[in-house]
N, C-alpha and C. Protein backbone atom coordinates (compact mmCIF):
# COMPACT_ATOMS: atom_id res chain seq x y z
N UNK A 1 104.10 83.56 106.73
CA UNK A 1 103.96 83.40 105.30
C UNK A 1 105.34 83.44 104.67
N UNK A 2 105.72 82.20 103.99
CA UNK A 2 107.02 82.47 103.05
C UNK A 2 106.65 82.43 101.69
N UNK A 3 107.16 83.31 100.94
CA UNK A 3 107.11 83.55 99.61
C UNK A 3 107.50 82.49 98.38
N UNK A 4 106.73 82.46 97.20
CA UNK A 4 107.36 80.65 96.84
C UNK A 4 108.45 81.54 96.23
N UNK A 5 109.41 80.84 96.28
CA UNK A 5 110.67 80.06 96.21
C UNK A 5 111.53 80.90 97.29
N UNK A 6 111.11 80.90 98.30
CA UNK A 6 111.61 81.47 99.71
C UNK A 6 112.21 80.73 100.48
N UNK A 7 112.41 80.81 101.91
CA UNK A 7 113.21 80.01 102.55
C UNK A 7 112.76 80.39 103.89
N UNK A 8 112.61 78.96 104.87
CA UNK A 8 112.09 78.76 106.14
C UNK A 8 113.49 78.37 107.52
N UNK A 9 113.70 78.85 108.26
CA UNK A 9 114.37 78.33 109.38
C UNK A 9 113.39 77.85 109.90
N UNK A 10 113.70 77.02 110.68
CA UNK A 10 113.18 76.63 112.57
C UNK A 10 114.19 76.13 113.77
N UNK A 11 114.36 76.44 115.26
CA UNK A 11 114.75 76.04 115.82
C UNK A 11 114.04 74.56 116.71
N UNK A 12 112.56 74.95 116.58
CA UNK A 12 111.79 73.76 116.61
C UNK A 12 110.74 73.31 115.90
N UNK A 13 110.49 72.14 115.94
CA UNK A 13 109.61 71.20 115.24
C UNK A 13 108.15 71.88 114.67
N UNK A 14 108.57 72.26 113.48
CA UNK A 14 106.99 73.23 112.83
C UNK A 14 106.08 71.96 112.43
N UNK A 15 105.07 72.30 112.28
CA UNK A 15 104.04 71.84 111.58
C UNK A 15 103.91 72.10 110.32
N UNK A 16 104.32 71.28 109.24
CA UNK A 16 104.20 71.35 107.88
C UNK A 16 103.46 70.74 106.92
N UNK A 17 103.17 71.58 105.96
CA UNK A 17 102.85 71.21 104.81
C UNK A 17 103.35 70.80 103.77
N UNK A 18 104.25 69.42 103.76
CA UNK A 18 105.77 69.49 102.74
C UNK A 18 105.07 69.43 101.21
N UNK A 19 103.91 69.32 101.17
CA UNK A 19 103.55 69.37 99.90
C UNK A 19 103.24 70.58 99.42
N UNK A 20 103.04 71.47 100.09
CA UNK A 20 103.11 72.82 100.18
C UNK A 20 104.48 73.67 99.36
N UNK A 21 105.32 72.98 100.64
CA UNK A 21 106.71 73.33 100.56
C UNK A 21 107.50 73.24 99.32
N UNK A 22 107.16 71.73 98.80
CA UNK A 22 107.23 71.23 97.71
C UNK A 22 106.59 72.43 96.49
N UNK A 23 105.20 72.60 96.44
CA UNK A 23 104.78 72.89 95.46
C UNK A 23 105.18 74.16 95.02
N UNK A 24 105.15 75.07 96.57
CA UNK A 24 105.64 76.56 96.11
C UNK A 24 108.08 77.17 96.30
N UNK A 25 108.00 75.68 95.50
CA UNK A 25 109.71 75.49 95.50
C UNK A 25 110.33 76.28 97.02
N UNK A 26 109.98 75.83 97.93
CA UNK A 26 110.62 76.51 99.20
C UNK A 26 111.50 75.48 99.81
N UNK A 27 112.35 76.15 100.62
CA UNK A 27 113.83 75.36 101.49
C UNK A 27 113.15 75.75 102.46
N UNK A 28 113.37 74.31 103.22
CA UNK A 28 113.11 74.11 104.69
C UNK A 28 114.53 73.81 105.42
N UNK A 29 114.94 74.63 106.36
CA UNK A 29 116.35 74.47 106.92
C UNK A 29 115.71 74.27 108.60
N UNK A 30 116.16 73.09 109.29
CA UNK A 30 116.53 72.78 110.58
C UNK A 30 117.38 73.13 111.21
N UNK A 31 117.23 73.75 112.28
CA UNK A 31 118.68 73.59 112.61
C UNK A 31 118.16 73.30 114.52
N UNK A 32 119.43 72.90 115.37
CA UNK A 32 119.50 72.53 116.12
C UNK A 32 120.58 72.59 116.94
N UNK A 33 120.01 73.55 117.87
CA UNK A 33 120.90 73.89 118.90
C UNK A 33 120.89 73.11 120.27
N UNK A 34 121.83 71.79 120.79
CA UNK A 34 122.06 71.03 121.70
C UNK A 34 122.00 71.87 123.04
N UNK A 35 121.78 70.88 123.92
CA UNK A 35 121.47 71.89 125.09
C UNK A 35 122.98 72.45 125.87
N UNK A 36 124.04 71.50 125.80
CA UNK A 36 125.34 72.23 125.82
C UNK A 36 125.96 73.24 126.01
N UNK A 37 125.62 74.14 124.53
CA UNK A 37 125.50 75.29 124.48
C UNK A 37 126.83 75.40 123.61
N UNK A 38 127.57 73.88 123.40
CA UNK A 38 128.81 74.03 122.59
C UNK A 38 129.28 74.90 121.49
N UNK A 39 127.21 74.36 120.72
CA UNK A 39 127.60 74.55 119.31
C UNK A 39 127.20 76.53 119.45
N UNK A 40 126.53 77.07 120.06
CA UNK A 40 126.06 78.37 120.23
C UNK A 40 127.15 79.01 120.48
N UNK A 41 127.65 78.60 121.56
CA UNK A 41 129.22 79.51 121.76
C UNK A 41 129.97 79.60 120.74
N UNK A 42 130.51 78.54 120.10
CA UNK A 42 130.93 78.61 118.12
C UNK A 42 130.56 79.35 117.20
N UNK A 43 129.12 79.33 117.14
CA UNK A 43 128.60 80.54 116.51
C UNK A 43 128.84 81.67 117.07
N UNK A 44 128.72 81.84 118.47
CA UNK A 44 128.87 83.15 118.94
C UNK A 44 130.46 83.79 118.58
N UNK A 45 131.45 83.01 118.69
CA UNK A 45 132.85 82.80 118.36
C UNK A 45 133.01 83.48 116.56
N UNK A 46 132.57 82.50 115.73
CA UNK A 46 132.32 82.95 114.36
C UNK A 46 131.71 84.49 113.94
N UNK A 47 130.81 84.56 115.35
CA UNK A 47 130.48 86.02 115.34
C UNK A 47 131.00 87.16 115.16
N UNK A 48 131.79 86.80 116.36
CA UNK A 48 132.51 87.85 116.60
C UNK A 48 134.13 87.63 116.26
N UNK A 49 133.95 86.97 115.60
CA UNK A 49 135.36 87.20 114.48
C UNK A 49 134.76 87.78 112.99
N UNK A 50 134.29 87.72 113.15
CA UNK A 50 133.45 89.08 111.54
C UNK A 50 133.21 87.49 110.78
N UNK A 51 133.45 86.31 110.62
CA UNK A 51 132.82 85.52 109.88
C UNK A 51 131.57 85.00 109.66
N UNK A 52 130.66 85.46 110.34
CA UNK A 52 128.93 85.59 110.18
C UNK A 52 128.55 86.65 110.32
N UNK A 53 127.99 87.28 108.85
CA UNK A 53 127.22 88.74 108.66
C UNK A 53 126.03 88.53 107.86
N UNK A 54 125.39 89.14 108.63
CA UNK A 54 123.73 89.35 107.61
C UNK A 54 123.74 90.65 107.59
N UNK A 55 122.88 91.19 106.16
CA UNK A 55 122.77 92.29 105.78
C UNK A 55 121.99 92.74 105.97
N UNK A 56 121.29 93.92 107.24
CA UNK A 56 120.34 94.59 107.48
C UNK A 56 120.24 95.68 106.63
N UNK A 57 118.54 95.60 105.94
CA UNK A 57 118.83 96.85 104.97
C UNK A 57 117.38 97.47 105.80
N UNK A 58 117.12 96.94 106.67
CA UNK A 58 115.94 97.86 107.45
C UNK A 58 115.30 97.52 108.50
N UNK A 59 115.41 98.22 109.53
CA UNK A 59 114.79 98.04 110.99
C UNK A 59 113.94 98.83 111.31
N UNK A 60 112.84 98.24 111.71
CA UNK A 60 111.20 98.73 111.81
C UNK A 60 110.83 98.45 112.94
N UNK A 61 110.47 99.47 113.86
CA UNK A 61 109.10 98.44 114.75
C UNK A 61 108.05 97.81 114.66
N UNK A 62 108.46 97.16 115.67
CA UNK A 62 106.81 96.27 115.65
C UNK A 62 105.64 96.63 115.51
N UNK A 63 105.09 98.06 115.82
CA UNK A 63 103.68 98.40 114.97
C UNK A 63 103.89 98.39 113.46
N UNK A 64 104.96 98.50 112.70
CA UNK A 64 105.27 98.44 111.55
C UNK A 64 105.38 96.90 110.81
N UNK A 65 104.79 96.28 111.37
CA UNK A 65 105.03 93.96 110.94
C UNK A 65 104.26 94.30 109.50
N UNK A 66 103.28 94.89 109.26
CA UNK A 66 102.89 95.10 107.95
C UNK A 66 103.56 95.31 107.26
N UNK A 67 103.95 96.29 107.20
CA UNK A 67 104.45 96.83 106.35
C UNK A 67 106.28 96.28 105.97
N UNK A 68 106.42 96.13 107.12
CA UNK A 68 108.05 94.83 106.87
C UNK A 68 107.21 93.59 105.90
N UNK A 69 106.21 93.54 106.19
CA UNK A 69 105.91 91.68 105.25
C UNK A 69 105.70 92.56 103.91
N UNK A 70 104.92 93.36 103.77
CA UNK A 70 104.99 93.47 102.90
C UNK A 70 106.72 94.53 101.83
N UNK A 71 107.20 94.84 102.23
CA UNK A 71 108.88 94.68 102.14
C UNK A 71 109.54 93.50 101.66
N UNK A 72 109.22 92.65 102.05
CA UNK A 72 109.40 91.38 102.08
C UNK A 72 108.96 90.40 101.17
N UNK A 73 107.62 90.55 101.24
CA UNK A 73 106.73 89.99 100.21
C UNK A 73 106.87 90.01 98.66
N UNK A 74 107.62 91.72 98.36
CA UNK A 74 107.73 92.29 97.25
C UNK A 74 109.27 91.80 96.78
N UNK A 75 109.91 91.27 97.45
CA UNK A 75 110.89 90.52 96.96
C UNK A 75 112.58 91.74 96.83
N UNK A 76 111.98 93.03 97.39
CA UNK A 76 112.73 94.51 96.78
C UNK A 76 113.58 94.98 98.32
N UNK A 77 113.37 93.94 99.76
CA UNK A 77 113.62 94.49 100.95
C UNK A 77 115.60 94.86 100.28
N UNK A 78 116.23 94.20 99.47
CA UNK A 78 118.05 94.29 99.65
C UNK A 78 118.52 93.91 100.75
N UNK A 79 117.78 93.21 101.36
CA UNK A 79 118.62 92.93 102.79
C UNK A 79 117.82 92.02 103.61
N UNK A 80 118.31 91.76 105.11
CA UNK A 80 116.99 91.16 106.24
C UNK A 80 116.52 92.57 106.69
N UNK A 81 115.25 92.04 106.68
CA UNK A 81 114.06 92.89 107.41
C UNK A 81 114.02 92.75 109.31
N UNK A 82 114.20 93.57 110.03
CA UNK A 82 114.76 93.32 111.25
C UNK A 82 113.15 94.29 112.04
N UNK A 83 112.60 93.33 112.94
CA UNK A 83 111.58 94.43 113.64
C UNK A 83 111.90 94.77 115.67
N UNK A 84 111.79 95.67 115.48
CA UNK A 84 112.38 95.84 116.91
C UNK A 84 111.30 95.92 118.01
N UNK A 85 111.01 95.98 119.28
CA UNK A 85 109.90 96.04 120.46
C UNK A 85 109.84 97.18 120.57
C-alpha cells in the first residue's frame, strides 16, 4: 500500500494501476540494475564515500509490519521505516 501522494520503487516489472497512480498523485520510479554489476558497484562506491544516506528514524521487526505501516501510513515516521528478520 502507498499512501496518495507517496512514492513507489521497483527493481522489477510491477503490475499497475497507472490510473490509480495517477489518481492518488503517486511517483512511480524504475530503476534498473544491469546484470554487470557496473552500475551496483557505483552505488556501492557512492556508498561508501558518505554520498548516499537515508535517514533511519526506526527499526522494527518483522512481527512488528503493522505497526511500521501504520508509522508510515500516518505520514509522522521522520525517517525510513526499516524492518528487520
Amino acid at each position: 500500500h502507498v499512501r496518495d501522494d507517496g512514492h513507489l520503487a521497483a527493481i522489477a516489472t510491477p503490475e499497475l494501476d497507472v490510473d490509480r497512480l495517477i489518481d492518488a498523485n503517486q511517483t512511480f520510479h524504475g530503476v534498473l540494475i544491469r546484470d554487470n554489476g557496473q552500475r551496483l558497484r557505483q552505488l556501492g562506491a557512492r556508498y561508501n564515500q558518505g554520498q548516499l544516506r537515508a535517514h533511519v528514524a526506526h527499526v522494527l521487526p518483522l512481527e512488528q509490519a503493522a505497526q511500521a505501516h501504520e508509522l508510515v501510513d500516518s505520514g509522522e515516521a521522520g525517517g525510513k521505516v526499516v524492518l528487520t528478520p
